[in-house]
PDB file of N, CA and C in Angstrom:
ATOM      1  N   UNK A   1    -118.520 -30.812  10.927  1.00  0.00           N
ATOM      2  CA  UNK A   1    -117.899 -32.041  11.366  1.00  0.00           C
ATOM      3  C   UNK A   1    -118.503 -32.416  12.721  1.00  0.00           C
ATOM      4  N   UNK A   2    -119.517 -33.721  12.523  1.00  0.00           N
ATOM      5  CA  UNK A   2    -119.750 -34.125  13.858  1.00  0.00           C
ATOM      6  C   UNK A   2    -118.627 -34.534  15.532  1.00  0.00           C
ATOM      7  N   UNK A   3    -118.782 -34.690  16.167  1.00  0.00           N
ATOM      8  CA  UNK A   3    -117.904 -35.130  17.401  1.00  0.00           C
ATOM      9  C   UNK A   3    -117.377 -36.458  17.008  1.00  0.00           C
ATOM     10  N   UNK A   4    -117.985 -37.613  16.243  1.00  0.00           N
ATOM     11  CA  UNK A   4    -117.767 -38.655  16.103  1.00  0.00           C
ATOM     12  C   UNK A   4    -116.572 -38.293  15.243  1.00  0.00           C
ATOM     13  N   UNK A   5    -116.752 -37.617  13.688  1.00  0.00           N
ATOM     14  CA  UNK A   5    -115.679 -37.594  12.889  1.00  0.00           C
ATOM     15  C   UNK A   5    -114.642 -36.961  13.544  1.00  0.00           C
ATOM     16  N   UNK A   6    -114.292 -36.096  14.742  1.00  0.00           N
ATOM     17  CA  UNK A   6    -113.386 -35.660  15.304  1.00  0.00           C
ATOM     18  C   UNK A   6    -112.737 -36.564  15.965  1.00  0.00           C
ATOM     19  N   UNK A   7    -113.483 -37.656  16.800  1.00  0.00           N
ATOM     20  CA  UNK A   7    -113.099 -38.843  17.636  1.00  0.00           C
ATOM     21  C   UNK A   7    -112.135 -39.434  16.586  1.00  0.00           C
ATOM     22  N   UNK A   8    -113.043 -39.741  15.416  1.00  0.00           N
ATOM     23  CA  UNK A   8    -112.054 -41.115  14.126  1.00  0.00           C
ATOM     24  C   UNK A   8    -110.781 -40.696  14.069  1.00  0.00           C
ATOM     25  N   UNK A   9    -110.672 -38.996  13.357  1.00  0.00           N
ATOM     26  CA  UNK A   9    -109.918 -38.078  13.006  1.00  0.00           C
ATOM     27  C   UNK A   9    -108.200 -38.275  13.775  1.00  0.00           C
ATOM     28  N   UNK A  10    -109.073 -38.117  15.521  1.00  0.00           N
ATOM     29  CA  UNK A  10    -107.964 -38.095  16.638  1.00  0.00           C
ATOM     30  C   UNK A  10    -107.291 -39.560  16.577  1.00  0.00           C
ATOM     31  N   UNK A  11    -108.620 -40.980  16.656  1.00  0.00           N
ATOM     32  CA  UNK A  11    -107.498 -41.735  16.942  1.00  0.00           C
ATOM     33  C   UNK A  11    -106.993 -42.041  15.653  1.00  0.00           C
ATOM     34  N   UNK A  12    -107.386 -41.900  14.332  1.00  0.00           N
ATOM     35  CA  UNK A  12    -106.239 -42.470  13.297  1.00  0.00           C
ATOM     36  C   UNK A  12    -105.187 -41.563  13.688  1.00  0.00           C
ATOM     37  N   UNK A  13    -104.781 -40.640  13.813  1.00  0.00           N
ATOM     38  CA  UNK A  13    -103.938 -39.500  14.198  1.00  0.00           C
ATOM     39  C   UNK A  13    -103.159 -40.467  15.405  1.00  0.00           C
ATOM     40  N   UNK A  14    -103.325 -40.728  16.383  1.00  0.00           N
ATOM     41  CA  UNK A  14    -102.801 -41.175  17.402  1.00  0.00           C
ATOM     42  C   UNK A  14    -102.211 -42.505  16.737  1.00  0.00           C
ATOM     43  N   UNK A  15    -102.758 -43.407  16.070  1.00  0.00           N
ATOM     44  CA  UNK A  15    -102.674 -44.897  15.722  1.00  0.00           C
ATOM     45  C   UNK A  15    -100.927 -44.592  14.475  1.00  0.00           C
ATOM     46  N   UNK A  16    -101.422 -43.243  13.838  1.00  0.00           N
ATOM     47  CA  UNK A  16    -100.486 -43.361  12.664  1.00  0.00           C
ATOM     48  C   UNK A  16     -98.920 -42.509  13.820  1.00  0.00           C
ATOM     49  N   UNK A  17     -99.569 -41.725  14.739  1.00  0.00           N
ATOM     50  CA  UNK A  17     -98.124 -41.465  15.813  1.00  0.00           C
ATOM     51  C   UNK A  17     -97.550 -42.570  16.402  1.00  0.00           C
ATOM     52  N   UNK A  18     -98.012 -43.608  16.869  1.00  0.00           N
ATOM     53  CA  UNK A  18     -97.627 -44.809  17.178  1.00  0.00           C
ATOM     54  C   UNK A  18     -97.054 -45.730  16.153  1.00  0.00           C
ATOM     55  N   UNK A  19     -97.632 -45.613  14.923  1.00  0.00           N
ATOM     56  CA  UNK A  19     -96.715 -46.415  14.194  1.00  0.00           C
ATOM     57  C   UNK A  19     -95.351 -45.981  13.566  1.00  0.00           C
ATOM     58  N   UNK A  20     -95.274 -44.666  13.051  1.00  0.00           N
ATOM     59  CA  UNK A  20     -94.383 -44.040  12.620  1.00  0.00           C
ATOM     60  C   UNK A  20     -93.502 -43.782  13.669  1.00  0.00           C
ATOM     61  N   UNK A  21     -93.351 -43.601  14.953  1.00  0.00           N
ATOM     62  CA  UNK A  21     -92.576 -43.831  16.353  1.00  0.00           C
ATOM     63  C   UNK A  21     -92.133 -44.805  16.684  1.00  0.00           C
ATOM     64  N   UNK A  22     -92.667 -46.004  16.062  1.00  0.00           N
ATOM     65  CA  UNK A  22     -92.014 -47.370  16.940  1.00  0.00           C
ATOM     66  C   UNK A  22     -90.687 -47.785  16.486  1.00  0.00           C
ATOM     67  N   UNK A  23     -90.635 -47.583  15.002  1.00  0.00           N
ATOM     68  CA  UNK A  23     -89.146 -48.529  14.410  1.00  0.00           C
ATOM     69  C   UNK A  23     -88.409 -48.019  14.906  1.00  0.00           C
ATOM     70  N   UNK A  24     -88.018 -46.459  15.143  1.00  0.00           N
ATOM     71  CA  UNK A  24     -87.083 -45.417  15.818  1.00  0.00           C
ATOM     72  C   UNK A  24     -86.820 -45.847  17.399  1.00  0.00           C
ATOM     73  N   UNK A  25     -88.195 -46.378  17.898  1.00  0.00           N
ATOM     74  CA  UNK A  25     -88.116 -46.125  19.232  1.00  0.00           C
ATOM     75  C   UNK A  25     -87.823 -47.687  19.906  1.00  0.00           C
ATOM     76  N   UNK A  26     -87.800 -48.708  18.969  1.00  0.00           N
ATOM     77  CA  UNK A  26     -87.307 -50.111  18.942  1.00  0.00           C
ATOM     78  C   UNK A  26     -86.002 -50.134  18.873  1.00  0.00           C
ATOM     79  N   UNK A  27     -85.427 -49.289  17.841  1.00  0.00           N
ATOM     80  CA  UNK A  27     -83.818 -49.273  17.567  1.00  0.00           C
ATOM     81  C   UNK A  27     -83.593 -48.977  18.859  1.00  0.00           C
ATOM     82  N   UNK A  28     -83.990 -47.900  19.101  1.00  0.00           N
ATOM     83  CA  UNK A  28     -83.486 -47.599  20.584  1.00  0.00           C
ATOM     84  C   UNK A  28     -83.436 -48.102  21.414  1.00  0.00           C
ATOM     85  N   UNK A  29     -84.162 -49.032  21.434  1.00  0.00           N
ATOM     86  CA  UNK A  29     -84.531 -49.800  22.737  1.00  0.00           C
ATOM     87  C   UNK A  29     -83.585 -51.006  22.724  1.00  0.00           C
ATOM     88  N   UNK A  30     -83.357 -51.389  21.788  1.00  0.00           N
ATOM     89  CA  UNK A  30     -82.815 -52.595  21.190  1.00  0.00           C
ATOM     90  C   UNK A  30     -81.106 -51.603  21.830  1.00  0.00           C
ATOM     91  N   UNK A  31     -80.584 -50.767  21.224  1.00  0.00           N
ATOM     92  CA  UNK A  31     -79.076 -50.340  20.931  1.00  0.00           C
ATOM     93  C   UNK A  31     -79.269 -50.555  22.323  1.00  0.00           C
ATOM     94  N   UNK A  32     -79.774 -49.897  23.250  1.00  0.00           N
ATOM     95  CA  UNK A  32     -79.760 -49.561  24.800  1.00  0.00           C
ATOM     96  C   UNK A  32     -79.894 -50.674  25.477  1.00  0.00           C
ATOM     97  N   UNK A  33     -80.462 -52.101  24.926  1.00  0.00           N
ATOM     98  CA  UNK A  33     -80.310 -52.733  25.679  1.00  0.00           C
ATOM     99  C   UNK A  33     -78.960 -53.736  25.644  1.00  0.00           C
ATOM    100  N   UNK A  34     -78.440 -53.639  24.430  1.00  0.00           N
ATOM    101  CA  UNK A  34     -76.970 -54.171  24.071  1.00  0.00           C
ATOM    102  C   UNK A  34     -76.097 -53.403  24.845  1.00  0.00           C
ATOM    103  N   UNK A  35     -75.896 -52.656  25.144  1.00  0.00           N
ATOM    104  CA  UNK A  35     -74.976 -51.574  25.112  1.00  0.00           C
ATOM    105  C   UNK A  35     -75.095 -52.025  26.945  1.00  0.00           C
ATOM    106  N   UNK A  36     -76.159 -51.799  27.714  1.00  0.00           N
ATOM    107  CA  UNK A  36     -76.169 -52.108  28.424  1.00  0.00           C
ATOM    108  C   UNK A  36     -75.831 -53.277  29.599  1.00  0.00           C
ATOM    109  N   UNK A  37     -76.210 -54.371  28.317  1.00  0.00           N
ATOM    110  CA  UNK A  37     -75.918 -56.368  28.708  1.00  0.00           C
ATOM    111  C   UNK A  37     -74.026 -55.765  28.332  1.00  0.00           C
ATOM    112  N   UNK A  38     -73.486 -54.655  27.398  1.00  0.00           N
ATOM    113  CA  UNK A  38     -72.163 -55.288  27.214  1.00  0.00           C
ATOM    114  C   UNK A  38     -71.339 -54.330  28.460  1.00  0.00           C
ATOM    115  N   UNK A  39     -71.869 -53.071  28.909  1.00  0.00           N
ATOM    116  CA  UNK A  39     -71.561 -52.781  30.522  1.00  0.00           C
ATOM    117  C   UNK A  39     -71.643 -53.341  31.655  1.00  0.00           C
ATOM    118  N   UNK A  40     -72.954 -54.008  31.649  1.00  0.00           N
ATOM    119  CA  UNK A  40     -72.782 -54.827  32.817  1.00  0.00           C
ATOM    120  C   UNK A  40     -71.815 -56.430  32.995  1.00  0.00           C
ATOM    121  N   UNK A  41     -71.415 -56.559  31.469  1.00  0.00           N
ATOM    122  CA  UNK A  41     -70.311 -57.674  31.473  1.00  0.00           C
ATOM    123  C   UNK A  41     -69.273 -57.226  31.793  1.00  0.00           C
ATOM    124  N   UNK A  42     -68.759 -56.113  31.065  1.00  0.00           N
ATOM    125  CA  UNK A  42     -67.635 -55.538  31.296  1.00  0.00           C
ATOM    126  C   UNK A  42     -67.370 -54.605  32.409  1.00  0.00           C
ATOM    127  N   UNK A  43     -67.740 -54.628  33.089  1.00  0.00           N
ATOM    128  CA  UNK A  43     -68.373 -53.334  34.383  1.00  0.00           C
ATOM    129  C   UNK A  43     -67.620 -52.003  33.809  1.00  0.00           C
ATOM    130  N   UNK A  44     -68.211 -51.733  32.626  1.00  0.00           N
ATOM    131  CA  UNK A  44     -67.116 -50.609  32.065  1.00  0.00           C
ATOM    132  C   UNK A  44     -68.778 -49.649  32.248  1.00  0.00           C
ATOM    133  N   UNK A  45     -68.589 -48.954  33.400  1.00  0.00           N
ATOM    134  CA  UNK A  45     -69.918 -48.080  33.872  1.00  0.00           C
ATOM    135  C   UNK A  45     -69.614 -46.487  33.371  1.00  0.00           C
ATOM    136  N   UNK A  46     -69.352 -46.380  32.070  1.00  0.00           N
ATOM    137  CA  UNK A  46     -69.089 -44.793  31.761  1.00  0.00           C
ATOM    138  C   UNK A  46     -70.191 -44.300  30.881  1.00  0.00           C
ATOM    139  N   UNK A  47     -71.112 -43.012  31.127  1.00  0.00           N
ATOM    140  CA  UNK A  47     -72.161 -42.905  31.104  1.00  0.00           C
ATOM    141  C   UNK A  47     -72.486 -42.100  29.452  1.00  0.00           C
ATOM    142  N   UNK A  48     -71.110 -41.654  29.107  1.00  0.00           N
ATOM    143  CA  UNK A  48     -71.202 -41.085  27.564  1.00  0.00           C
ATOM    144  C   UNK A  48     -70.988 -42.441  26.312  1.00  0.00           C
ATOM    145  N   UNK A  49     -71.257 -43.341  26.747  1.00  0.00           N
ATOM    146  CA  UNK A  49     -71.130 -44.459  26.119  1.00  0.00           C
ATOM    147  C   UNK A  49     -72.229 -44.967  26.016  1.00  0.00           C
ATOM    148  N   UNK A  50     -73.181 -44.884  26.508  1.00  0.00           N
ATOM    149  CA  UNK A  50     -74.381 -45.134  26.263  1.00  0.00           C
ATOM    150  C   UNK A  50     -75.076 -44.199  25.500  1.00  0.00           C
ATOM    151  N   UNK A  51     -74.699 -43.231  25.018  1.00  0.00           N
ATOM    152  CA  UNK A  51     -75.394 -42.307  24.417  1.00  0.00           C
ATOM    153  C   UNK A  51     -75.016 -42.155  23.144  1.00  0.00           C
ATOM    154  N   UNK A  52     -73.723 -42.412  22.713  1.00  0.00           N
ATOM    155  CA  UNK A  52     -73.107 -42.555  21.449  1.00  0.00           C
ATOM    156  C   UNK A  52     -73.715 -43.239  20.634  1.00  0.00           C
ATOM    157  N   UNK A  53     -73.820 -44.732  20.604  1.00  0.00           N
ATOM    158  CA  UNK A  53     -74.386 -45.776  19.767  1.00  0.00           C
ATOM    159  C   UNK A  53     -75.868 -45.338  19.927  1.00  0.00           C
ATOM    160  N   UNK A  54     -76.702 -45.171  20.499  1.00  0.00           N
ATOM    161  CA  UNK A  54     -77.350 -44.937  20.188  1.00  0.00           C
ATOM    162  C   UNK A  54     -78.212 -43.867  19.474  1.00  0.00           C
ATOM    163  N   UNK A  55     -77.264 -42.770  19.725  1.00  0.00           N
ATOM    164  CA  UNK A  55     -77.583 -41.434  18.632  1.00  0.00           C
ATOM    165  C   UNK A  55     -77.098 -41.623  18.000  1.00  0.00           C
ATOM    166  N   UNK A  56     -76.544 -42.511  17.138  1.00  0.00           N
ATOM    167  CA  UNK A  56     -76.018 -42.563  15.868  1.00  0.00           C
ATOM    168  C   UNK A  56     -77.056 -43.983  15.059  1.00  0.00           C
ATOM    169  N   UNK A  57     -77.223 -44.709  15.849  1.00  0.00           N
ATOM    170  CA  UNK A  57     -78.553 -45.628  15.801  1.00  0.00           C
ATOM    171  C   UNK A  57     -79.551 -45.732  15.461  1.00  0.00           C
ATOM    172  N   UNK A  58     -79.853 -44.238  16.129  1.00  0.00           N
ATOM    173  CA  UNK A  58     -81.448 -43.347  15.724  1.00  0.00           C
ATOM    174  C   UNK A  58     -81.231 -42.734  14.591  1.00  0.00           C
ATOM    175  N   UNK A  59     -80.407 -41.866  14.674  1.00  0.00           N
ATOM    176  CA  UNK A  59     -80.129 -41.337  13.357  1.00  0.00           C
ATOM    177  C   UNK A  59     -80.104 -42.303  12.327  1.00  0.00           C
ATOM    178  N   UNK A  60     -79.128 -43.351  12.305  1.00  0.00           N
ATOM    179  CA  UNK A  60     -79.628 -44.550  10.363  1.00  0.00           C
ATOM    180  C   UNK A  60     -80.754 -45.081  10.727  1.00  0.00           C
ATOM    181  N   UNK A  61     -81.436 -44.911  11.691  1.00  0.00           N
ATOM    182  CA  UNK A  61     -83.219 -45.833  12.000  1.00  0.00           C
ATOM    183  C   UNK A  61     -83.881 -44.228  11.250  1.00  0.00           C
ATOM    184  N   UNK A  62     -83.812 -43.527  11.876  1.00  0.00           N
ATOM    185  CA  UNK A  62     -84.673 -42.226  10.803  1.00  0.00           C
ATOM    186  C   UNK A  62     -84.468 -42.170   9.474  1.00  0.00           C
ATOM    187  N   UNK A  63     -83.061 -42.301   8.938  1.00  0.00           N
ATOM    188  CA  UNK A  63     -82.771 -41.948   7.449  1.00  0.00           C
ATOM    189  C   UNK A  63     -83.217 -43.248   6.774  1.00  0.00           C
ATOM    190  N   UNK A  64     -83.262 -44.664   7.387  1.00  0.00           N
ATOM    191  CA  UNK A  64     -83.818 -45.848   7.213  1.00  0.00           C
ATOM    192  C   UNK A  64     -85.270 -46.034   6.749  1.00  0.00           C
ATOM    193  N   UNK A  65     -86.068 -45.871   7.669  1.00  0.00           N
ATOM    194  CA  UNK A  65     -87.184 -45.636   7.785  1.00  0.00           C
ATOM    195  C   UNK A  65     -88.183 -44.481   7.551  1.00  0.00           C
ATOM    196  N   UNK A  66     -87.297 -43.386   7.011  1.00  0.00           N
ATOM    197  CA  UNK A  66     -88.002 -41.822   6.643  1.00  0.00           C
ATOM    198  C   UNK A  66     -89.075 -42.458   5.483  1.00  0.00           C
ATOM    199  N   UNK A  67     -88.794 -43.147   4.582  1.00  0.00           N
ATOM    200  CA  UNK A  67     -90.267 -43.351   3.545  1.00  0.00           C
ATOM    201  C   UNK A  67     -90.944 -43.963   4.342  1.00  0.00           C
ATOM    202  N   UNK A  68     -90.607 -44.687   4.708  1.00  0.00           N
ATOM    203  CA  UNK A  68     -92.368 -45.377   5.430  1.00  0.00           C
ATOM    204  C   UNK A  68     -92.791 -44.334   6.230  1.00  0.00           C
ATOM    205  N   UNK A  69     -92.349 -43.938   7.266  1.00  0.00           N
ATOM    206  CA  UNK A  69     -93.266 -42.552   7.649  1.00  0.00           C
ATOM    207  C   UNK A  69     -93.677 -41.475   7.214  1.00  0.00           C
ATOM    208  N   UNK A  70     -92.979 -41.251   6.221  1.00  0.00           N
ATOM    209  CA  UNK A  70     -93.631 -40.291   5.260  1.00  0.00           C
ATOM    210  C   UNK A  70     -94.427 -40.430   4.798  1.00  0.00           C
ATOM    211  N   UNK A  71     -94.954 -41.683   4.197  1.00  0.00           N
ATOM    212  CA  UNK A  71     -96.057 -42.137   3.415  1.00  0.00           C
ATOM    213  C   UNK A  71     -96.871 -42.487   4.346  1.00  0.00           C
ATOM    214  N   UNK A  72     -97.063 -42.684   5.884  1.00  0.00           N
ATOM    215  CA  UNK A  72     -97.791 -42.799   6.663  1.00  0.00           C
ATOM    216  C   UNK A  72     -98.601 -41.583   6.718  1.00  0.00           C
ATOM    217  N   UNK A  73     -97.471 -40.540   7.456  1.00  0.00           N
ATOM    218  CA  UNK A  73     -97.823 -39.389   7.454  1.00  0.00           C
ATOM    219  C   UNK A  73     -99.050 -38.235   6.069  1.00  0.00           C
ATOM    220  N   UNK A  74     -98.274 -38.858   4.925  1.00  0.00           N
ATOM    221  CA  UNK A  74     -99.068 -38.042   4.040  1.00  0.00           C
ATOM    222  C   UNK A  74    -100.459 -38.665   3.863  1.00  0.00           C
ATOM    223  N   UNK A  75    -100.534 -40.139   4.024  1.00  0.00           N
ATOM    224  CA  UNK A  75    -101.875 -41.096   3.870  1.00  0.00           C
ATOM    225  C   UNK A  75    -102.998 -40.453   5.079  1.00  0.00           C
ATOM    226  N   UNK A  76    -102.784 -39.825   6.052  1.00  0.00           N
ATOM    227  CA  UNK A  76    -103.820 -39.382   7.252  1.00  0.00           C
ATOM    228  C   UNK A  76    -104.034 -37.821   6.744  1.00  0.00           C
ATOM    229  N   UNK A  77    -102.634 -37.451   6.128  1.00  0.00           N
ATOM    230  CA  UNK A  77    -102.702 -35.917   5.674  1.00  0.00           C
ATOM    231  C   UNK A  77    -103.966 -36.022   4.349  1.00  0.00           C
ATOM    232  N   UNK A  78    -104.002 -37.015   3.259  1.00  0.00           N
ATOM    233  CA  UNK A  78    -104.886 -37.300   2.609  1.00  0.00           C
ATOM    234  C   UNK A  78    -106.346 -37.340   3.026  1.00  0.00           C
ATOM    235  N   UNK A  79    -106.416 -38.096   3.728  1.00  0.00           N
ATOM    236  CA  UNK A  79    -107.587 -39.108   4.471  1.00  0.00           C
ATOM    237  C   UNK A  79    -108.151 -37.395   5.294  1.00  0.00           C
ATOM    238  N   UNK A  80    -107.249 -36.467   5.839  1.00  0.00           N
ATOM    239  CA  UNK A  80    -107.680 -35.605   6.736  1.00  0.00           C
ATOM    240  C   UNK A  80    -108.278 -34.166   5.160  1.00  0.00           C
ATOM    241  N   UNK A  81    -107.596 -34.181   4.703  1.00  0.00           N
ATOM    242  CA  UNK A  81    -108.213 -33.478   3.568  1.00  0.00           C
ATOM    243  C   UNK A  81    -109.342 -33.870   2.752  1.00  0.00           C
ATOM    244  N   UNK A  82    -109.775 -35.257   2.723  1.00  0.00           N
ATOM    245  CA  UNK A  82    -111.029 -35.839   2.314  1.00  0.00           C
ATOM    246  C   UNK A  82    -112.067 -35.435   2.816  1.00  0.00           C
ATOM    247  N   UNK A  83    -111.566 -35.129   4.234  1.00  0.00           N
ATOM    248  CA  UNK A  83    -112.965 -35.234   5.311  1.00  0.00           C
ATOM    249  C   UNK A  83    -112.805 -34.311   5.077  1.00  0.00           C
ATOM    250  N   UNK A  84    -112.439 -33.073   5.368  1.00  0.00           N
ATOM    251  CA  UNK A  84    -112.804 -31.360   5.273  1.00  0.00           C
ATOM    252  C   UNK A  84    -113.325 -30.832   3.581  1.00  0.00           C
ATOM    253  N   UNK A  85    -113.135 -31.588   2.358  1.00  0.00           N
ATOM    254  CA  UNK A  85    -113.469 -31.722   1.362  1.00  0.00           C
ATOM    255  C   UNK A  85    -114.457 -31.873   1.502  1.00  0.00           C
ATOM    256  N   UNK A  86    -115.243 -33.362   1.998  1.00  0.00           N
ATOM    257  CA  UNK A  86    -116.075 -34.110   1.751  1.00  0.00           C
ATOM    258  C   UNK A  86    -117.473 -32.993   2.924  1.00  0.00           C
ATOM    259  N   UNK A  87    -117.274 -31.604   3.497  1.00  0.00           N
ATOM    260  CA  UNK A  87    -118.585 -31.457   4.086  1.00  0.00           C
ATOM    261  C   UNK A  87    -118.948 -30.519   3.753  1.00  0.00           C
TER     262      UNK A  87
END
């Protein structure tokens, strides 16, 4: 395996961690920022309240979204077994 096919290797690897991370890490971002706009309306500043909705958030965004990353995941797991096949 040349340096180049290691380069491709790494960033599809990196490209498919970034995609399979984002819907999870959007929910989150998204719950946290509601949660937040509805503390600072309510000045209700209690700090285990922010953590609730959103671990429960993440959690139906994972069980939500588990096939598409799976099939992400196994498509590079493919693609990475081609290349070690293919030399």
């Amino acid at each position: 395996m040349t340096p180049t096919d290691v380069v491709d290797v790494v960033r599809e690897a990196i490209w498919v961690l970034l995609v399979v991370a984002s819907p999870v890490m959007l929910v989150a971002l998204g719950v946290g920022l509601v949660v937040a706009l509805i503390q600072a309306l309510t000045q209700v500043q209690e700090m285990t309240l922010a953590f609730v909705p959103k671990i429960l958030a993440i959690f139906l965004a994972l069980i939500i979204f588990m096939p598409f990353m799976i099939s992400n995941m196994i498509g590079l797991m493919e693609n990475i077994s081609q290349r070690i096949a293919g030399l």
